[in-house]
C-alpha atoms as a PDB file:
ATOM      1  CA  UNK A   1     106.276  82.579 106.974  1.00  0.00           C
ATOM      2  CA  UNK A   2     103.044  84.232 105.750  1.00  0.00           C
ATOM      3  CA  UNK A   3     101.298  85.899 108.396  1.00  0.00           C
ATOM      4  CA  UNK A   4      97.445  87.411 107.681  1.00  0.00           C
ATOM      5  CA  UNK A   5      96.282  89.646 110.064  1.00  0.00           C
ATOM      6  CA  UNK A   6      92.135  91.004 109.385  1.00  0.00           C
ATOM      7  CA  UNK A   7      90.555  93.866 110.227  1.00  0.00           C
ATOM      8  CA  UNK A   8      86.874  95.141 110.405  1.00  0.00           C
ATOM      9  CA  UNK A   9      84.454  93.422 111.880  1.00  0.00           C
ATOM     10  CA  UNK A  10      82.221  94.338 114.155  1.00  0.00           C
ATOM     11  CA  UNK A  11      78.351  94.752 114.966  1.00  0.00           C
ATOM     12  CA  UNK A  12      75.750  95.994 112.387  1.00  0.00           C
ATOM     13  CA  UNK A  13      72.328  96.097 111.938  1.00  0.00           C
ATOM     14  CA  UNK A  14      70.169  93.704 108.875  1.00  0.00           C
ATOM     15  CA  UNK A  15      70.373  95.709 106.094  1.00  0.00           C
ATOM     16  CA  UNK A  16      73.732  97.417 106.869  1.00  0.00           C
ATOM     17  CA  UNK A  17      77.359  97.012 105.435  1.00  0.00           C
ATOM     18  CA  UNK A  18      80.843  96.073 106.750  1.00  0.00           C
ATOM     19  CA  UNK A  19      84.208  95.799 105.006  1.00  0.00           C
ATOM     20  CA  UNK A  20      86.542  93.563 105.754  1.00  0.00           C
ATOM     21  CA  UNK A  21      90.346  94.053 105.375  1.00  0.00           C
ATOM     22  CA  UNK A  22      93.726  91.473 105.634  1.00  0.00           C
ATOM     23  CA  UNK A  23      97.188  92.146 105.313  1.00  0.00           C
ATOM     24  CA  UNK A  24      99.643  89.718 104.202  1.00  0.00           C
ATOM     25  CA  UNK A  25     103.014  90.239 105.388  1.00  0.00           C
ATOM     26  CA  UNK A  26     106.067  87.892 105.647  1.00  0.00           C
ATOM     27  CA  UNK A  27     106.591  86.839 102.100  1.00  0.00           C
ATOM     28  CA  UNK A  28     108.229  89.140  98.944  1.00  0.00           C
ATOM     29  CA  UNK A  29     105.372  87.772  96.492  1.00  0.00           C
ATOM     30  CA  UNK A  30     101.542  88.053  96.887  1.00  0.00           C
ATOM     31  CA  UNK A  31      99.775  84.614  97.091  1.00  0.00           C
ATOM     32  CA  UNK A  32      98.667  83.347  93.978  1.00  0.00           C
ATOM     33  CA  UNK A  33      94.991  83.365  95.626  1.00  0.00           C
ATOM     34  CA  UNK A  34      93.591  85.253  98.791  1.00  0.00           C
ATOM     35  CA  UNK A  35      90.154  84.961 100.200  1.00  0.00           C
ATOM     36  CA  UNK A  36      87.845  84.451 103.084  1.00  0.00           C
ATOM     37  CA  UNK A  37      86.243  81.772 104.888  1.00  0.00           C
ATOM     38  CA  UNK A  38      83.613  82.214 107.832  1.00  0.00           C
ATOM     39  CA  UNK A  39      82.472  79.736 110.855  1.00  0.00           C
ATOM     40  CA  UNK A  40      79.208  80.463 112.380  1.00  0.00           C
ATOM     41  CA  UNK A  41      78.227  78.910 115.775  1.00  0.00           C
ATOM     42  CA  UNK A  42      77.726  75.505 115.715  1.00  0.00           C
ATOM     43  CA  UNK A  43      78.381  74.778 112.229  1.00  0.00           C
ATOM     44  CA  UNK A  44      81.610  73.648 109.690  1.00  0.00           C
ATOM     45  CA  UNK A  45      83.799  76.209 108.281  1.00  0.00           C
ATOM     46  CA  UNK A  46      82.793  77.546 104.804  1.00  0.00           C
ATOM     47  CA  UNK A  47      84.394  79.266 101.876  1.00  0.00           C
ATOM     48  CA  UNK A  48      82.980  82.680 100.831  1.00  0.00           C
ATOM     49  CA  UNK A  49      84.990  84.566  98.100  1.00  0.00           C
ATOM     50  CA  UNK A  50      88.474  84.370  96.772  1.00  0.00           C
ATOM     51  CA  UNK A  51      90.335  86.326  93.944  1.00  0.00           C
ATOM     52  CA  UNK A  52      93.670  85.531  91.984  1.00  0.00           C
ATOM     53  CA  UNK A  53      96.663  88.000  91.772  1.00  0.00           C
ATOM     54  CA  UNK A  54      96.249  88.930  88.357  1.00  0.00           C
ATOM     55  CA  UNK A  55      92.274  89.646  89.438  1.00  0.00           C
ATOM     56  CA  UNK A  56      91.579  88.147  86.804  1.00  0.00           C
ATOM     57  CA  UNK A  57      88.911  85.432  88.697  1.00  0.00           C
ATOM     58  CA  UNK A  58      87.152  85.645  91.591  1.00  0.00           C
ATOM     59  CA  UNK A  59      84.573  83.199  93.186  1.00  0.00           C
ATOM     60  CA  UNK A  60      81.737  83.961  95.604  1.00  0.00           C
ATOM     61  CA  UNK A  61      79.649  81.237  97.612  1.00  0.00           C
ATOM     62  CA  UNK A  62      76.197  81.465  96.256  1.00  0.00           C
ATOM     63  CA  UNK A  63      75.049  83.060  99.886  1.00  0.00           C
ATOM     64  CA  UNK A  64      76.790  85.859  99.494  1.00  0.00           C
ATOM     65  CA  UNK A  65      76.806  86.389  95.957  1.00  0.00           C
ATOM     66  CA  UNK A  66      75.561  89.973  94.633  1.00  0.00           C
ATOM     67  CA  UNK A  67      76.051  91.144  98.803  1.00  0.00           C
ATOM     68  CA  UNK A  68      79.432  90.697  98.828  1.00  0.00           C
ATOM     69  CA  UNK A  69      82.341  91.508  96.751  1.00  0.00           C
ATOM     70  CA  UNK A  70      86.374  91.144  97.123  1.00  0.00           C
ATOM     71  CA  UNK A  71      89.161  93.116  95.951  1.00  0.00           C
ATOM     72  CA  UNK A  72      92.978  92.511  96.098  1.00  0.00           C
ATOM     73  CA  UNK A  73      95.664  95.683  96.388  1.00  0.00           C
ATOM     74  CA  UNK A  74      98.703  93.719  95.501  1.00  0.00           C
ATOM     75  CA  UNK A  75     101.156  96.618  95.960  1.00  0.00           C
ATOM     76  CA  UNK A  76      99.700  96.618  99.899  1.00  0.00           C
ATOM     77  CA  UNK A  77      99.228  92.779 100.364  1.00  0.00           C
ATOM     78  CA  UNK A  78      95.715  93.319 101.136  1.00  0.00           C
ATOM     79  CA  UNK A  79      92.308  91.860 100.194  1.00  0.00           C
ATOM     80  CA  UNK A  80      89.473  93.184 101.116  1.00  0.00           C
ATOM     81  CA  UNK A  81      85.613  92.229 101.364  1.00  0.00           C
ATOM     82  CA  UNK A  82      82.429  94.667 101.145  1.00  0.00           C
ATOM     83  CA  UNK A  83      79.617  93.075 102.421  1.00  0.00           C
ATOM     84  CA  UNK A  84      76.173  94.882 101.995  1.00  0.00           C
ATOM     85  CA  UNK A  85      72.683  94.235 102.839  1.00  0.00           C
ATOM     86  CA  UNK A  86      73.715  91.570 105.938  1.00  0.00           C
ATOM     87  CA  UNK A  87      71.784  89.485 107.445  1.00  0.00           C
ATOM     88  CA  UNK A  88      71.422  88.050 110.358  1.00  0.00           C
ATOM     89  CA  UNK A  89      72.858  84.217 109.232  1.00  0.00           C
ATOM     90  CA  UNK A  90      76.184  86.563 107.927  1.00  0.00           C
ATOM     91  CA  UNK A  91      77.046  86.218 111.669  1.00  0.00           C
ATOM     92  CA  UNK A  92      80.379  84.132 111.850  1.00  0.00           C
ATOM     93  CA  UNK A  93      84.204  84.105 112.442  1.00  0.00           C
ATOM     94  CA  UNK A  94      85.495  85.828 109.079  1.00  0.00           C
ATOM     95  CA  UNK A  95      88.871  83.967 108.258  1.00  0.00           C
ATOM     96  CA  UNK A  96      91.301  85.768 105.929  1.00  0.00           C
ATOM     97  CA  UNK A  97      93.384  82.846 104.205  1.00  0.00           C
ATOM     98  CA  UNK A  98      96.007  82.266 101.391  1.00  0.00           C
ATOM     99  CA  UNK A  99      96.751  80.000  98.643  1.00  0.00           C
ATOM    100  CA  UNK A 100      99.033  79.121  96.151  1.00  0.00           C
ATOM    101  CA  UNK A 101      96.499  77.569  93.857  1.00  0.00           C
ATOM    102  CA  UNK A 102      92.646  77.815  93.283  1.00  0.00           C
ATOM    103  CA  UNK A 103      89.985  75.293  92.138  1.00  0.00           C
ATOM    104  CA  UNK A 104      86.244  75.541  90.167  1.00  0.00           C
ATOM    105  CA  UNK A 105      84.369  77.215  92.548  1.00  0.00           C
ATOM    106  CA  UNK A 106      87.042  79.178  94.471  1.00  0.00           C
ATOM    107  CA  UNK A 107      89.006  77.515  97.369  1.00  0.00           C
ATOM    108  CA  UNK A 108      88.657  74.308  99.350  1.00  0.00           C
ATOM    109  CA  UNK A 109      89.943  74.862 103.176  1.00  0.00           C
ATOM    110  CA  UNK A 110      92.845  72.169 102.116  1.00  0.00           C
ATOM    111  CA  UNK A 111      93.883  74.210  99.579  1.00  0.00           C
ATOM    112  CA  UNK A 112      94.448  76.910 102.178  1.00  0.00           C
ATOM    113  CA  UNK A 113      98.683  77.920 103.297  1.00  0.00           C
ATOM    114  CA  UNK A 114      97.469  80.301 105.485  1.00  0.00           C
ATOM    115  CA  UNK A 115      94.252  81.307 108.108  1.00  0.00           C
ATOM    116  CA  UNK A 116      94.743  84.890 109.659  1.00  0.00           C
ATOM    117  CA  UNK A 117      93.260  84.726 113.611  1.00  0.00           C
ATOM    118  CA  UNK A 118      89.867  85.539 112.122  1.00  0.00           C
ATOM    119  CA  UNK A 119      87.283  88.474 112.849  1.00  0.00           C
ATOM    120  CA  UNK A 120      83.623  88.478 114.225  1.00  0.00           C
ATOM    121  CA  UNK A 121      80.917  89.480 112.738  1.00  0.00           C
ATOM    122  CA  UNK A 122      77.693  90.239 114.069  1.00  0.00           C
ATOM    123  CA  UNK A 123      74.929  90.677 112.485  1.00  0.00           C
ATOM    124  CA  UNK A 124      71.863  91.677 114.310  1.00  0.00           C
ATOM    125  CA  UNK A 125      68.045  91.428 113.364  1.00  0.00           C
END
């Protein structure tokens, strides 16, 4: 079974940067796709950036796009997510998950095998 476990949150000031990090362990290939999703307080989850094995695409919610950017290391299992100039409304669970496909647009939570426990974020003003 695949098992995702994230690293790097934490607390930042507006303005500042983080990077995220999530190892996948448990399986001999690399998922097809790996990503993130976050869940702020009080609201649904929501999809922010995904790339495919060959690294060949990558998506990026429109929110984050140009502040954020993923990477993949397939020969560690690991995907990783810069995020720069945060804001306050980055504040959120940050879920590391896995795929075996993709869609336009990135990933849909249903098309998601795997959630790691998730990270928090906190972005402060």
């Amino acid at each position: 079974q695949l098992q995702l476990v994230e690293s790097g949150g934490g607390l930042v000031q507006a303005g500042g940067s983080l990077r995220l990090s999530c190892a996948a362990s448990g399986r001999t290939v690399s998922p097809l796709t790996m990503g993130w999703f976050r869940q702020a307080p009080g609201k649904e989850r929501e999809f922010v950036a995904a790339i495919v094995r060959s690294l060949t695409n990558s998506w990026y919610a429109d929110s984050v796009k140009g502040r954020f950017t993923i990477s993949r290391d397939n020969a560690k299992n690991t995907v990783y997510l810069q995020m720069n100039r945060l804001q306050p409304e980055d504040t959120a669970v940050y879920y590391c998950v896995a795929a075996q496909g993709y869609r336009s647009g990135g990933l849909h939570y249903r098309d998601v095998d795997a959630w790691g426990q998730g990270t928090l974020v906190t972005v402060s003003s």
